[in-house]
PDB file of N, CA and C in Angstrom:
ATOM      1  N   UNK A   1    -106.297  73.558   4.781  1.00  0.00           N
ATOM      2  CA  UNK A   1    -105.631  74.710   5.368  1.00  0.00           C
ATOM      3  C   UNK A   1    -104.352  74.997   4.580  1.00  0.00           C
ATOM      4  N   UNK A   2    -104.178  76.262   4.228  1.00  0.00           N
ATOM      5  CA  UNK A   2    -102.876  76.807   3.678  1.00  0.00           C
ATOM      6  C   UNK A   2    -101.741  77.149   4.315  1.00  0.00           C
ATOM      7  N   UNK A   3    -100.527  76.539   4.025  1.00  0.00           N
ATOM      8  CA  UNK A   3     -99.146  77.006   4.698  1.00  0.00           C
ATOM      9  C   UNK A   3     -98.944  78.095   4.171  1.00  0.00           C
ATOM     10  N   UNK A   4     -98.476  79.050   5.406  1.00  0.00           N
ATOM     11  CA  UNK A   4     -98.648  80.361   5.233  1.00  0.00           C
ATOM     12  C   UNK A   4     -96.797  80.658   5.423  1.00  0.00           C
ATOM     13  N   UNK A   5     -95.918  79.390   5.559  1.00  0.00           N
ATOM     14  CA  UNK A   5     -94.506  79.853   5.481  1.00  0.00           C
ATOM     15  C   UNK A   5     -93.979  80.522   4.274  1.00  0.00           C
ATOM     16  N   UNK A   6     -94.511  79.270   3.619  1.00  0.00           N
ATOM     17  CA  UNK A   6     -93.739  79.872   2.077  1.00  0.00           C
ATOM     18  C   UNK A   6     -95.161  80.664   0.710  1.00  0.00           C
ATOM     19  N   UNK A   7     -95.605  81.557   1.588  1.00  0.00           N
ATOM     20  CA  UNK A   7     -96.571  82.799   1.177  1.00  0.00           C
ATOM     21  C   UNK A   7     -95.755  83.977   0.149  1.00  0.00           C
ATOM     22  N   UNK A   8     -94.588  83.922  -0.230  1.00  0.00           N
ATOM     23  CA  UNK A   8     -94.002  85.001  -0.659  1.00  0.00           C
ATOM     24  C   UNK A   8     -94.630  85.656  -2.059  1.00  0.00           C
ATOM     25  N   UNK A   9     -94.778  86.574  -1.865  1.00  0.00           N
ATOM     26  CA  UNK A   9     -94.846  87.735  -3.408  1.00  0.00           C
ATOM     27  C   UNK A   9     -93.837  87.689  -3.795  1.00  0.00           C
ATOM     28  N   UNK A  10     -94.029  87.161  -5.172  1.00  0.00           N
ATOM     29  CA  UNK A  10     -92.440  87.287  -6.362  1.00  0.00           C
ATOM     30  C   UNK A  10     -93.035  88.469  -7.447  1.00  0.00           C
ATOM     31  N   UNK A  11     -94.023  88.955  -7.458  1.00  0.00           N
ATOM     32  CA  UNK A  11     -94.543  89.240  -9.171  1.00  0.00           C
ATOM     33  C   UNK A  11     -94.714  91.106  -8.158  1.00  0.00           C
ATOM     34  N   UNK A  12     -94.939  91.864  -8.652  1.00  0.00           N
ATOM     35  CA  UNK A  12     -95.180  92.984  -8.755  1.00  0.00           C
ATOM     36  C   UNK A  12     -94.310  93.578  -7.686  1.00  0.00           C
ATOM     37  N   UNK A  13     -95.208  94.442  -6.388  1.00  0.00           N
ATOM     38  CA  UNK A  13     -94.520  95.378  -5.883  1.00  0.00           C
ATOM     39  C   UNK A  13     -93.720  94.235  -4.849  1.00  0.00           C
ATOM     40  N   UNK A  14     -94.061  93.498  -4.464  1.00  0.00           N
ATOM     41  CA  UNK A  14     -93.898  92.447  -3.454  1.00  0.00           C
ATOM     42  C   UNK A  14     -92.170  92.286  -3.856  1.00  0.00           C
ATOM     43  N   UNK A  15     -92.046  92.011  -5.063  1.00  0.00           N
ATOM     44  CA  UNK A  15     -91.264  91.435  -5.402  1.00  0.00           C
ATOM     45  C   UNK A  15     -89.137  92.895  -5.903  1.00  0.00           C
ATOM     46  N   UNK A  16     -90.311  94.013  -6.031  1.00  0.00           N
ATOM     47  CA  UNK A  16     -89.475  95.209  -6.355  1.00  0.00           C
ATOM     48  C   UNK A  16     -88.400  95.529  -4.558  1.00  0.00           C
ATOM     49  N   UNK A  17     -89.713  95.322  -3.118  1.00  0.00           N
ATOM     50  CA  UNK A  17     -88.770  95.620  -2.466  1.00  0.00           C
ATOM     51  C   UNK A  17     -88.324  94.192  -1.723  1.00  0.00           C
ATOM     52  N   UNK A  18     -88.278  92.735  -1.974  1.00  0.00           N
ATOM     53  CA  UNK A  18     -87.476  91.969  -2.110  1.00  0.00           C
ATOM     54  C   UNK A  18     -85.860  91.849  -2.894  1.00  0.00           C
ATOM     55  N   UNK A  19     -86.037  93.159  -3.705  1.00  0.00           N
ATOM     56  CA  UNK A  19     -84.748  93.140  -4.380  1.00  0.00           C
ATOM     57  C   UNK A  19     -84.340  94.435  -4.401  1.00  0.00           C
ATOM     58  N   UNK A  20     -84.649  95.015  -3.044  1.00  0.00           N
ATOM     59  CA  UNK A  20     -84.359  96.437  -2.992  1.00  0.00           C
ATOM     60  C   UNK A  20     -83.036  96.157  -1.630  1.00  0.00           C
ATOM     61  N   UNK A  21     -83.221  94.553  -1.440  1.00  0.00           N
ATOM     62  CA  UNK A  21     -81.911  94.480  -0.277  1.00  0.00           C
ATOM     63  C   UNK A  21     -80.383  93.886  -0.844  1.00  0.00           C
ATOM     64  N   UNK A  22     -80.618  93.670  -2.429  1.00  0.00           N
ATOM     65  CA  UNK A  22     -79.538  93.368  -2.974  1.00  0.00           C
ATOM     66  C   UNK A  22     -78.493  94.204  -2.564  1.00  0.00           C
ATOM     67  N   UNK A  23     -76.950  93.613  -2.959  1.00  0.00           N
ATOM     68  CA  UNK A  23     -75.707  94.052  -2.091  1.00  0.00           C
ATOM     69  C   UNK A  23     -75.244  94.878  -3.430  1.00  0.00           C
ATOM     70  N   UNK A  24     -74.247  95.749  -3.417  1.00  0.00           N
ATOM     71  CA  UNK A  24     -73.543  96.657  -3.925  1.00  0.00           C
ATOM     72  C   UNK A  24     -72.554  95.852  -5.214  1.00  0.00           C
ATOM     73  N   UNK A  25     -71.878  96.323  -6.380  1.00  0.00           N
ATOM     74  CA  UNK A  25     -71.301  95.816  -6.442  1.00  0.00           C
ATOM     75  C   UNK A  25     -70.053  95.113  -6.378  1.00  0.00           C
ATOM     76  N   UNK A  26     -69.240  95.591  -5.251  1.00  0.00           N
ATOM     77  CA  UNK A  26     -68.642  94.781  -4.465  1.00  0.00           C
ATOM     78  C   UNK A  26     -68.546  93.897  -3.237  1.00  0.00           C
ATOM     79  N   UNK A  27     -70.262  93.646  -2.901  1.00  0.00           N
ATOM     80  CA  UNK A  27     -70.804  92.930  -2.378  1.00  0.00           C
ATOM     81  C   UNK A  27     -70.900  93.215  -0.805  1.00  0.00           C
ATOM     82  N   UNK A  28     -70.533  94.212  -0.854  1.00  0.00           N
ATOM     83  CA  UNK A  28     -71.419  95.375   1.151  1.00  0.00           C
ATOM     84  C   UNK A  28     -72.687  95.502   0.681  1.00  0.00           C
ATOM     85  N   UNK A  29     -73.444  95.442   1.601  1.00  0.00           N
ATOM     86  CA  UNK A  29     -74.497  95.538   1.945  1.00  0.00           C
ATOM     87  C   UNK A  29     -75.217  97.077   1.925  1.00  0.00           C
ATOM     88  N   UNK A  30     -75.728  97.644   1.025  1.00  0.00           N
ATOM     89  CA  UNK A  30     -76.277  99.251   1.062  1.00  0.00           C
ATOM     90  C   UNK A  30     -77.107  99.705   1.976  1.00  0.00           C
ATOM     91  N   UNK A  31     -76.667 100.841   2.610  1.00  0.00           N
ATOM     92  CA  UNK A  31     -77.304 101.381   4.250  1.00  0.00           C
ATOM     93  C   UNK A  31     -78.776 102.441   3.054  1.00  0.00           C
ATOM     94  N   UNK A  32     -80.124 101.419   3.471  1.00  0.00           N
ATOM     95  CA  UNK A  32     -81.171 102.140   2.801  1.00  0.00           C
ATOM     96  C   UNK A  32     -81.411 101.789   2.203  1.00  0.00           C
ATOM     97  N   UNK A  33     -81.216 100.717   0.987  1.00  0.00           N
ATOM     98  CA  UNK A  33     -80.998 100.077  -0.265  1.00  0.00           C
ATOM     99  C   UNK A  33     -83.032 100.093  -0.450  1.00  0.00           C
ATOM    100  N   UNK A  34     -83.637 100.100   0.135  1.00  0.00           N
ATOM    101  CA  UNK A  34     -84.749  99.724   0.057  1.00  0.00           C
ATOM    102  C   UNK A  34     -85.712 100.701   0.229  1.00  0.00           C
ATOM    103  N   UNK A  35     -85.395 102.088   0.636  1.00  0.00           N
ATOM    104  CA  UNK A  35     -85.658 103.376   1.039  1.00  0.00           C
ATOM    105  C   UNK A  35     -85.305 103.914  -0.548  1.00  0.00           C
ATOM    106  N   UNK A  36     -83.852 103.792  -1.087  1.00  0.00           N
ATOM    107  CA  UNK A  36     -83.705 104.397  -2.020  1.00  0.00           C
ATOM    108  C   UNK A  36     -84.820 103.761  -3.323  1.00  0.00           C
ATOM    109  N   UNK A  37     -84.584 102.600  -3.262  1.00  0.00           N
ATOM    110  CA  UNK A  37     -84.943 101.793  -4.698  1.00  0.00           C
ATOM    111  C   UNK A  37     -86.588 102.637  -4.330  1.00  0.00           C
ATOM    112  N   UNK A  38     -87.766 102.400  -3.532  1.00  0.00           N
ATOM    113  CA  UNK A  38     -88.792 102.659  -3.435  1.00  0.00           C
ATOM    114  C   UNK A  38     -89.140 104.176  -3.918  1.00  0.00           C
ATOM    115  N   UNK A  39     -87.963 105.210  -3.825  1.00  0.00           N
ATOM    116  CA  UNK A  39     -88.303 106.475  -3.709  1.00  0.00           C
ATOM    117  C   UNK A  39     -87.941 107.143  -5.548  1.00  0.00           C
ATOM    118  N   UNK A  40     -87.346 106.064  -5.957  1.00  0.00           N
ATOM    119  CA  UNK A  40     -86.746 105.947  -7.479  1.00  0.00           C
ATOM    120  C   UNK A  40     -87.979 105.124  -8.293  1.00  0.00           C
ATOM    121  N   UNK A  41     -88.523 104.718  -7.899  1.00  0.00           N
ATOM    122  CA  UNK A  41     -89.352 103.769  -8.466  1.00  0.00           C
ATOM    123  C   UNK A  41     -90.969 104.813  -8.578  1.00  0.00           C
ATOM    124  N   UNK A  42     -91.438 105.165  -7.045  1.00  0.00           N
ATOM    125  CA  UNK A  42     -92.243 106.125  -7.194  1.00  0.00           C
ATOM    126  C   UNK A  42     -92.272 107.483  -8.116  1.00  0.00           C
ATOM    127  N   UNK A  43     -91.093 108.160  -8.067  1.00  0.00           N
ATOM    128  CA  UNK A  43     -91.102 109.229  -8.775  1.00  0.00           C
ATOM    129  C   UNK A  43     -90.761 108.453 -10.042  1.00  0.00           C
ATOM    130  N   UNK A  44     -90.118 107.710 -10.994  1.00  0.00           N
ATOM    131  CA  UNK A  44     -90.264 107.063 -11.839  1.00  0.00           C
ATOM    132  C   UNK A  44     -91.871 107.120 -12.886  1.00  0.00           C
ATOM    133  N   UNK A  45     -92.528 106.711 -11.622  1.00  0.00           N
ATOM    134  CA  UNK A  45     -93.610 106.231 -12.192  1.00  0.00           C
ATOM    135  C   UNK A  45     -95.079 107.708 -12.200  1.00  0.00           C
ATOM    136  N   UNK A  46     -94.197 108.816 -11.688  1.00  0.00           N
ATOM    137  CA  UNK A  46     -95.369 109.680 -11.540  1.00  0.00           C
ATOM    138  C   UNK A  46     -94.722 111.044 -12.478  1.00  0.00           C
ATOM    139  N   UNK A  47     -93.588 110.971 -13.030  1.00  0.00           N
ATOM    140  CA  UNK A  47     -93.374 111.707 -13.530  1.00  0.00           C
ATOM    141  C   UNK A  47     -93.342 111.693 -15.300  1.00  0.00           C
ATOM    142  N   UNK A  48     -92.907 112.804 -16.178  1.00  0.00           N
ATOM    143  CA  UNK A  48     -93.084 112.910 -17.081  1.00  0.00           C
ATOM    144  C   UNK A  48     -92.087 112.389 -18.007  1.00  0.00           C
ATOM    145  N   UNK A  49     -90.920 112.442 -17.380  1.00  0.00           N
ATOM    146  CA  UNK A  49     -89.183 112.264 -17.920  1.00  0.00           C
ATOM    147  C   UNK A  49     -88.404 111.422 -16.768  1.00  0.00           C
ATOM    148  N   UNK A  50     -89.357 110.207 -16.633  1.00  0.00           N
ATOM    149  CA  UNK A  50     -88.248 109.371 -15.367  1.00  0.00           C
ATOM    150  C   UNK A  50     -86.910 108.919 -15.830  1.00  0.00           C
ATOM    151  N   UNK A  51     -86.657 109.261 -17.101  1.00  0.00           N
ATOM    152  CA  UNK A  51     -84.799 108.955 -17.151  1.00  0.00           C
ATOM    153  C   UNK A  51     -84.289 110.132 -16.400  1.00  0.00           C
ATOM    154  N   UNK A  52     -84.881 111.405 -16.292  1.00  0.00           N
ATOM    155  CA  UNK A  52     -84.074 112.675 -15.738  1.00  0.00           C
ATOM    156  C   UNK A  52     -84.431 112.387 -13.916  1.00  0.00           C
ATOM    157  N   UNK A  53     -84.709 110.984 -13.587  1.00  0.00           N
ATOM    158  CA  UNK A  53     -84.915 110.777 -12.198  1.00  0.00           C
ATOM    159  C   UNK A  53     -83.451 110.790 -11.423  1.00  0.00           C
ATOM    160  N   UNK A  54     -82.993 111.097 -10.583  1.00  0.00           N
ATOM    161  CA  UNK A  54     -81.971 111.133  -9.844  1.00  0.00           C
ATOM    162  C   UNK A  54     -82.042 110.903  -8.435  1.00  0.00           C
ATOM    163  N   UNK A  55     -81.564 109.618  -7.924  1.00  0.00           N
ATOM    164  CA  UNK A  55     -81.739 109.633  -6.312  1.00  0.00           C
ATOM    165  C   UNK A  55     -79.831 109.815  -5.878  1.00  0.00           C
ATOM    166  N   UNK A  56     -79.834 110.531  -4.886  1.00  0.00           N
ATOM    167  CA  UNK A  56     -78.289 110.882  -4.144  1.00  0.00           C
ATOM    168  C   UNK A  56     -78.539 110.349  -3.044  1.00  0.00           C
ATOM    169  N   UNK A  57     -77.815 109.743  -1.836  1.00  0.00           N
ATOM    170  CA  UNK A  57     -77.427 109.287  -0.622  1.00  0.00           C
ATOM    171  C   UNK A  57     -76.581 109.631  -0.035  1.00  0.00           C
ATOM    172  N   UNK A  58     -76.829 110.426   1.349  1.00  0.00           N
ATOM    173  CA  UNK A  58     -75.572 110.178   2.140  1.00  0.00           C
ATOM    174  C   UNK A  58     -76.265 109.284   3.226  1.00  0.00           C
ATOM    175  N   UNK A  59     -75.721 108.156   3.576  1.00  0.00           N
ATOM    176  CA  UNK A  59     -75.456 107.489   4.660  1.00  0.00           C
ATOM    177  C   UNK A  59     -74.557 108.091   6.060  1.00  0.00           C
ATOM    178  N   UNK A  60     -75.289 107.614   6.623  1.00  0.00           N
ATOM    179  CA  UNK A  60     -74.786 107.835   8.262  1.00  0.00           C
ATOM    180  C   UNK A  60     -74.345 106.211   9.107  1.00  0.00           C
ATOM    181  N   UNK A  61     -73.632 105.201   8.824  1.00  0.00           N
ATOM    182  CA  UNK A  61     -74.171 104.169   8.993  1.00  0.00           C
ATOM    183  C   UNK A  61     -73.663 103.940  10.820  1.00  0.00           C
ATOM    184  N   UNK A  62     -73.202 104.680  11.039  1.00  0.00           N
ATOM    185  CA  UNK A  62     -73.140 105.060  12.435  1.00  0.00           C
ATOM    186  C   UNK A  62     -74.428 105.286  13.332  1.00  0.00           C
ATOM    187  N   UNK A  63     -75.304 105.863  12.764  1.00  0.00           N
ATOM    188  CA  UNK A  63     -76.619 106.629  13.141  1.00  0.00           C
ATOM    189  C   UNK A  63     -78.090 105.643  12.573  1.00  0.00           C
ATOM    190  N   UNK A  64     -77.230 104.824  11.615  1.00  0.00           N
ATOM    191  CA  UNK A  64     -78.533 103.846  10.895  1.00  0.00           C
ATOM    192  C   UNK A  64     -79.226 104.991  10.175  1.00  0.00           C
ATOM    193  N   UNK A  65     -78.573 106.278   9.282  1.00  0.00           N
ATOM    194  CA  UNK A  65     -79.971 107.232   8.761  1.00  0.00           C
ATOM    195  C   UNK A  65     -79.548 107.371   7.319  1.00  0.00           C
ATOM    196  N   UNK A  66     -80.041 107.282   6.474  1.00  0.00           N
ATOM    197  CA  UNK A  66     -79.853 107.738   5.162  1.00  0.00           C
ATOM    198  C   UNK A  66     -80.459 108.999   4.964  1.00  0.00           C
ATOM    199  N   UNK A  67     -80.307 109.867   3.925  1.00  0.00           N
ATOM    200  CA  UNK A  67     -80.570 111.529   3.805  1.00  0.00           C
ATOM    201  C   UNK A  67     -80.427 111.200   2.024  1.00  0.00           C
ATOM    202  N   UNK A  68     -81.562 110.857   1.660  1.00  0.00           N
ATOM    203  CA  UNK A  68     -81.792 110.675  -0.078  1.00  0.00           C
ATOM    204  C   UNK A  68     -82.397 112.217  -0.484  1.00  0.00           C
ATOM    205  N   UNK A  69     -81.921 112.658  -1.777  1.00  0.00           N
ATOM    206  CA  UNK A  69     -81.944 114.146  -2.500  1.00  0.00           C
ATOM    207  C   UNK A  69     -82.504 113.487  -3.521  1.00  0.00           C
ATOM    208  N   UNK A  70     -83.758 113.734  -4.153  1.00  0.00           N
ATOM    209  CA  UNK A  70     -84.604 113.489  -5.417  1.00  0.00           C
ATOM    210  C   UNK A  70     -84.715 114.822  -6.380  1.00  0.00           C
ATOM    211  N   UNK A  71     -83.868 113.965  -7.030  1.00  0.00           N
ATOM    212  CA  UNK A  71     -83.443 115.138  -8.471  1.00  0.00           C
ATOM    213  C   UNK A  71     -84.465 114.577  -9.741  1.00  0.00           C
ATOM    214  N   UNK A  72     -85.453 116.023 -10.009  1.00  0.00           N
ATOM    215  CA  UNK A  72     -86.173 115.255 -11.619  1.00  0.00           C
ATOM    216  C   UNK A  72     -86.259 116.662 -12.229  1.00  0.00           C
ATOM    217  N   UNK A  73     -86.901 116.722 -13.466  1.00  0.00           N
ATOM    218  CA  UNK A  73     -86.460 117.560 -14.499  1.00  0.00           C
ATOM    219  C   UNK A  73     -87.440 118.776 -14.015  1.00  0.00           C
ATOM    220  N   UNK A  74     -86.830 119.785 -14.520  1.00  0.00           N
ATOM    221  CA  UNK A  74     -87.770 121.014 -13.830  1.00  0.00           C
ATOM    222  C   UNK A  74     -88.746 121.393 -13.912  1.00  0.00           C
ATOM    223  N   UNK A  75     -89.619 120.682 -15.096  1.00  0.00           N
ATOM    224  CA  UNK A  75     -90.819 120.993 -15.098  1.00  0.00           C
ATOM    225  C   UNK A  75     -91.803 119.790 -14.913  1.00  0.00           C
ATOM    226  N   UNK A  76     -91.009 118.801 -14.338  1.00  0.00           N
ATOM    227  CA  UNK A  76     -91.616 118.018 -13.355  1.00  0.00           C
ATOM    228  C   UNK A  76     -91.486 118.280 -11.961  1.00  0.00           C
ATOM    229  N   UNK A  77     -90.989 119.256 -11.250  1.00  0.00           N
ATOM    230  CA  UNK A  77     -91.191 119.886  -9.862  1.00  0.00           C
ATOM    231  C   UNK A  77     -93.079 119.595  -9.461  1.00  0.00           C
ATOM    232  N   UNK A  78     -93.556 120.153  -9.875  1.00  0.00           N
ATOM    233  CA  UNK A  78     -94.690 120.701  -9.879  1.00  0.00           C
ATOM    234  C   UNK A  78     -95.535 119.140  -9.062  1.00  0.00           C
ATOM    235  N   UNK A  79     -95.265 117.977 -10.435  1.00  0.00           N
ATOM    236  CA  UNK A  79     -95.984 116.830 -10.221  1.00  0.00           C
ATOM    237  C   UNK A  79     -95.578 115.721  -8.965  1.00  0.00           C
ATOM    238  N   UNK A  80     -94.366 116.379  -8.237  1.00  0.00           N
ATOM    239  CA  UNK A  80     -93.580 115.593  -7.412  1.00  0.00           C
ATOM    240  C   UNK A  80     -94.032 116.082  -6.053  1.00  0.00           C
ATOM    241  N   UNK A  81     -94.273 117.851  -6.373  1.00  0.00           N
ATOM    242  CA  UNK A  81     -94.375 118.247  -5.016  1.00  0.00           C
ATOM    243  C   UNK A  81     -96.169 118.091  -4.646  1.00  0.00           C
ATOM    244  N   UNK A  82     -96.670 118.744  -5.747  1.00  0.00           N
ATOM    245  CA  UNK A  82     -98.274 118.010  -5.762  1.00  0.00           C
ATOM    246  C   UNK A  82     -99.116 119.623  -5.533  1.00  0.00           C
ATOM    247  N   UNK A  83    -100.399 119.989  -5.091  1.00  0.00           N
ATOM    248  CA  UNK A  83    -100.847 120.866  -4.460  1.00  0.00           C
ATOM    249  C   UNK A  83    -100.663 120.621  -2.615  1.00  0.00           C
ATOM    250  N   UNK A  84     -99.881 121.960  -2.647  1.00  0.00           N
ATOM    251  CA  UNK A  84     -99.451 122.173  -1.286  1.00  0.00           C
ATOM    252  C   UNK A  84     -98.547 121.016  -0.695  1.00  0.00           C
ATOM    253  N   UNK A  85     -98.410 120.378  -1.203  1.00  0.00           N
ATOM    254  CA  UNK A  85     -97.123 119.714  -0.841  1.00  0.00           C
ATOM    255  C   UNK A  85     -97.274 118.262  -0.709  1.00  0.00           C
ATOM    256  N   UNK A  86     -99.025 118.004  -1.004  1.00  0.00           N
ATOM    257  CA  UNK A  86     -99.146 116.482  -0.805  1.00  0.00           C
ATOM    258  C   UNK A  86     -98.481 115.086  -0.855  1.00  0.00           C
ATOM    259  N   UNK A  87     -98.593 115.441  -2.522  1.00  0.00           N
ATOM    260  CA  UNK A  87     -97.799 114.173  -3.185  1.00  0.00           C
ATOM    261  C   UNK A  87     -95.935 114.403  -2.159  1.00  0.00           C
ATOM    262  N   UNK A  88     -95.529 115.013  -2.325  1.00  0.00           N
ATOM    263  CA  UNK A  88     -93.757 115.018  -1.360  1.00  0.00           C
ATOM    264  C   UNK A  88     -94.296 114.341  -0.135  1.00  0.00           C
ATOM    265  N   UNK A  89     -94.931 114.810   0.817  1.00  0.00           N
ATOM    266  CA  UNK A  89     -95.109 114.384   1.854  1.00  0.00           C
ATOM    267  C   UNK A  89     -96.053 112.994   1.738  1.00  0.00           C
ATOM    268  N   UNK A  90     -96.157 112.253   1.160  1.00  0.00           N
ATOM    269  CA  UNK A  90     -96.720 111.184   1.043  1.00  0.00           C
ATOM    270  C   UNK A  90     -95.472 110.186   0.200  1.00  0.00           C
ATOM    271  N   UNK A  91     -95.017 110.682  -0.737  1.00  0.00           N
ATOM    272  CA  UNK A  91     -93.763 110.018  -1.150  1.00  0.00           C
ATOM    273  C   UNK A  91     -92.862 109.796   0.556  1.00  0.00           C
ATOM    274  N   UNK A  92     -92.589 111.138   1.120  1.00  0.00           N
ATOM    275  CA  UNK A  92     -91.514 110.791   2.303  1.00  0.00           C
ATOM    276  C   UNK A  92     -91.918 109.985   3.016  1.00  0.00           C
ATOM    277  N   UNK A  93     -93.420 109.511   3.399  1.00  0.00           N
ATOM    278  CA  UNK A  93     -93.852 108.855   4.317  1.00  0.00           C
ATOM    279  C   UNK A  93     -93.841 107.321   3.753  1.00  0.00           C
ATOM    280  N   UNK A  94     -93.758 107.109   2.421  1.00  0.00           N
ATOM    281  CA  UNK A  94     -93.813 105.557   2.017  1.00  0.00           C
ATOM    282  C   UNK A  94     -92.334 105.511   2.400  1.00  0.00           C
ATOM    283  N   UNK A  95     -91.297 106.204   1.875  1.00  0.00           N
ATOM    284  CA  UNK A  95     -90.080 105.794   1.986  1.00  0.00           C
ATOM    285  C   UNK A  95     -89.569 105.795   3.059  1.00  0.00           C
ATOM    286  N   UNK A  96     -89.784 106.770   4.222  1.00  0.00           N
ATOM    287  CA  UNK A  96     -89.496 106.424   5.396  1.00  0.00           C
ATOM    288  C   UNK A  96     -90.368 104.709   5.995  1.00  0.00           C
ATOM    289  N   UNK A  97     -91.352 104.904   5.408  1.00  0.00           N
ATOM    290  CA  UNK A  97     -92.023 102.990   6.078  1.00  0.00           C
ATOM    291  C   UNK A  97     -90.530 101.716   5.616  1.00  0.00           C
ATOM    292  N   UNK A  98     -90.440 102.334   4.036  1.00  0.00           N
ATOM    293  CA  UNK A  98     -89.521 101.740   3.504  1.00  0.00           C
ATOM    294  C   UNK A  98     -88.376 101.283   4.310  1.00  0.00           C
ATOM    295  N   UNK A  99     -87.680 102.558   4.670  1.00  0.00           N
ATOM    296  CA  UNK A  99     -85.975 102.261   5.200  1.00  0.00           C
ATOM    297  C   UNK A  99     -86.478 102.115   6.823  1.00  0.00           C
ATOM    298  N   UNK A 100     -87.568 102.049   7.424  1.00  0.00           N
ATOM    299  CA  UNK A 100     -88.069 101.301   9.072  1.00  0.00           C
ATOM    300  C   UNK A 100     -87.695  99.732   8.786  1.00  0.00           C
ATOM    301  N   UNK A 101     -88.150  99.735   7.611  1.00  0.00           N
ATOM    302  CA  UNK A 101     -88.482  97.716   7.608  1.00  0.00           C
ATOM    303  C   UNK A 101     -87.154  97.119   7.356  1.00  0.00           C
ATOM    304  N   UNK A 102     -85.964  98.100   7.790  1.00  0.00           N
ATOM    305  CA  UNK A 102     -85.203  97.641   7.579  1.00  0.00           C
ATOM    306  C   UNK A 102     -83.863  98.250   8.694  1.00  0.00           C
ATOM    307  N   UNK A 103     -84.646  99.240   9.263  1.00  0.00           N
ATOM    308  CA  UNK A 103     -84.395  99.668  10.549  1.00  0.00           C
ATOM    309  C   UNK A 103     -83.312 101.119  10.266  1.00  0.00           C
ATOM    310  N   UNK A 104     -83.440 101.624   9.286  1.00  0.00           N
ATOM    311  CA  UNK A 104     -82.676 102.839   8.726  1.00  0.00           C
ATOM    312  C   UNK A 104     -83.764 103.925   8.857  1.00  0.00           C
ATOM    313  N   UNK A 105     -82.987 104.941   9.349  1.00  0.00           N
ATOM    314  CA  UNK A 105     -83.953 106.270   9.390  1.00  0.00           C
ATOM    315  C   UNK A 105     -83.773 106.939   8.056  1.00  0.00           C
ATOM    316  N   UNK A 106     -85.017 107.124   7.056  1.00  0.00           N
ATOM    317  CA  UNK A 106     -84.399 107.543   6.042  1.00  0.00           C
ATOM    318  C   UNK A 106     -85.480 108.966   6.085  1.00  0.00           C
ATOM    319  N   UNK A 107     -84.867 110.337   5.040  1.00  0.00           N
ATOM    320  CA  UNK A 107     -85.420 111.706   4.857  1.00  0.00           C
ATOM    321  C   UNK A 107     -85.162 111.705   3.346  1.00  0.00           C
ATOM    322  N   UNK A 108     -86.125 112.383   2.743  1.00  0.00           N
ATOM    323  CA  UNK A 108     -86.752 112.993   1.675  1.00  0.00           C
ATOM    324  C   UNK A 108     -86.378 114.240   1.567  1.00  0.00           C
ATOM    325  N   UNK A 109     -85.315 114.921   0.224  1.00  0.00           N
ATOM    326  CA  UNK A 109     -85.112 116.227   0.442  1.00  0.00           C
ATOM    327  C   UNK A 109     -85.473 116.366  -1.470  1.00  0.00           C
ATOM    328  N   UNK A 110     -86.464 116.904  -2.150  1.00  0.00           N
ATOM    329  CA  UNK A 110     -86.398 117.536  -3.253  1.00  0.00           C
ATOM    330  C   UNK A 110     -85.693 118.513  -3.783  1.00  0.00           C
ATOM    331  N   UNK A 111     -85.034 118.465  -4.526  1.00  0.00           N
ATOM    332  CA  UNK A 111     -83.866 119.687  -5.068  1.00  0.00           C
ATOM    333  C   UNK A 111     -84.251 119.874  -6.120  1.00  0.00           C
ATOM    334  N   UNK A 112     -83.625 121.099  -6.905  1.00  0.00           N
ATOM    335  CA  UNK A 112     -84.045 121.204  -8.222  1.00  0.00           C
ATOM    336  C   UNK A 112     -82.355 120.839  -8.803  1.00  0.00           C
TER     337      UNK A 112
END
C-alpha cells in the first residue's frame, strides 16, 4: 500500500501553482498570487508574442477579490478571446478555480 501523505507534484503544472503562493519581495504575502501566476502562464502559452503578456491587479484585500486586466499584443486579441468568446471565458473560469483554492474571488477583464 502507498502513503498517500507525501504524494506531492514537483515537476510540471503541479508544481507552477505550488509556487504561485510565493511571498512578494518584501515578504507579504500576495492577495491572488495564484490566480495571477495561472492567468500569465495560460495566455503565455497560447499566444503569439508572450513577452507582450501583461497581467495588472487590483486587490481588494478587505473583500478577499482580486480584479486581474490581461494585456497582450493586438493582434493577439483574436487568439485570447477565441470564437465567440470561448477561449476568455474558459481562461476566466480556470483562474477563478485558481484564486477559490485559495479563497480569493478573482475576475478576468481583457483590455487592449
Amino acid at each position: 500500500m502507498t502513503d498517500m501523505t507525501d504524494m506531492t507534484d514537483t515537476t510540471g503544472a503541479g508544481a507552477a501553482a505550488v509556487a504561485a503562493y510565493d511571498d512578494d519581495d518584501t515578504g507579504n504575502r500576495v492577495l491572488g498570487a495564484a490566480a495571477r501566476n495561472v492567468l500569465s502562464y495560460l495566455a503565455r502559452q497560447i499566444v503569439d508574442e508572450p513577452d507582450a503578456v501583461v497581467v495588472q491587479a487590483d486587490e481588494d484585500p478587505n473583500r478577499k477579490r482580486v480584479d486581474l486586466r490581461l494585456h497582450v499584443a493586438p493582434k493577439d486579441m483574436g487568439i485570447v478571446i477565441g470564437r465567440r468568446g470561448r477561449t476568455a471565458q474558459a481562461i476566466r473560469t480556470v483562474v477563478r478555480a485558481a484564486g477559490a483554492s485559495e479563497g480569493v474571488e478573482a475576475t478576468v477583464d481583457i483590455v487592449d
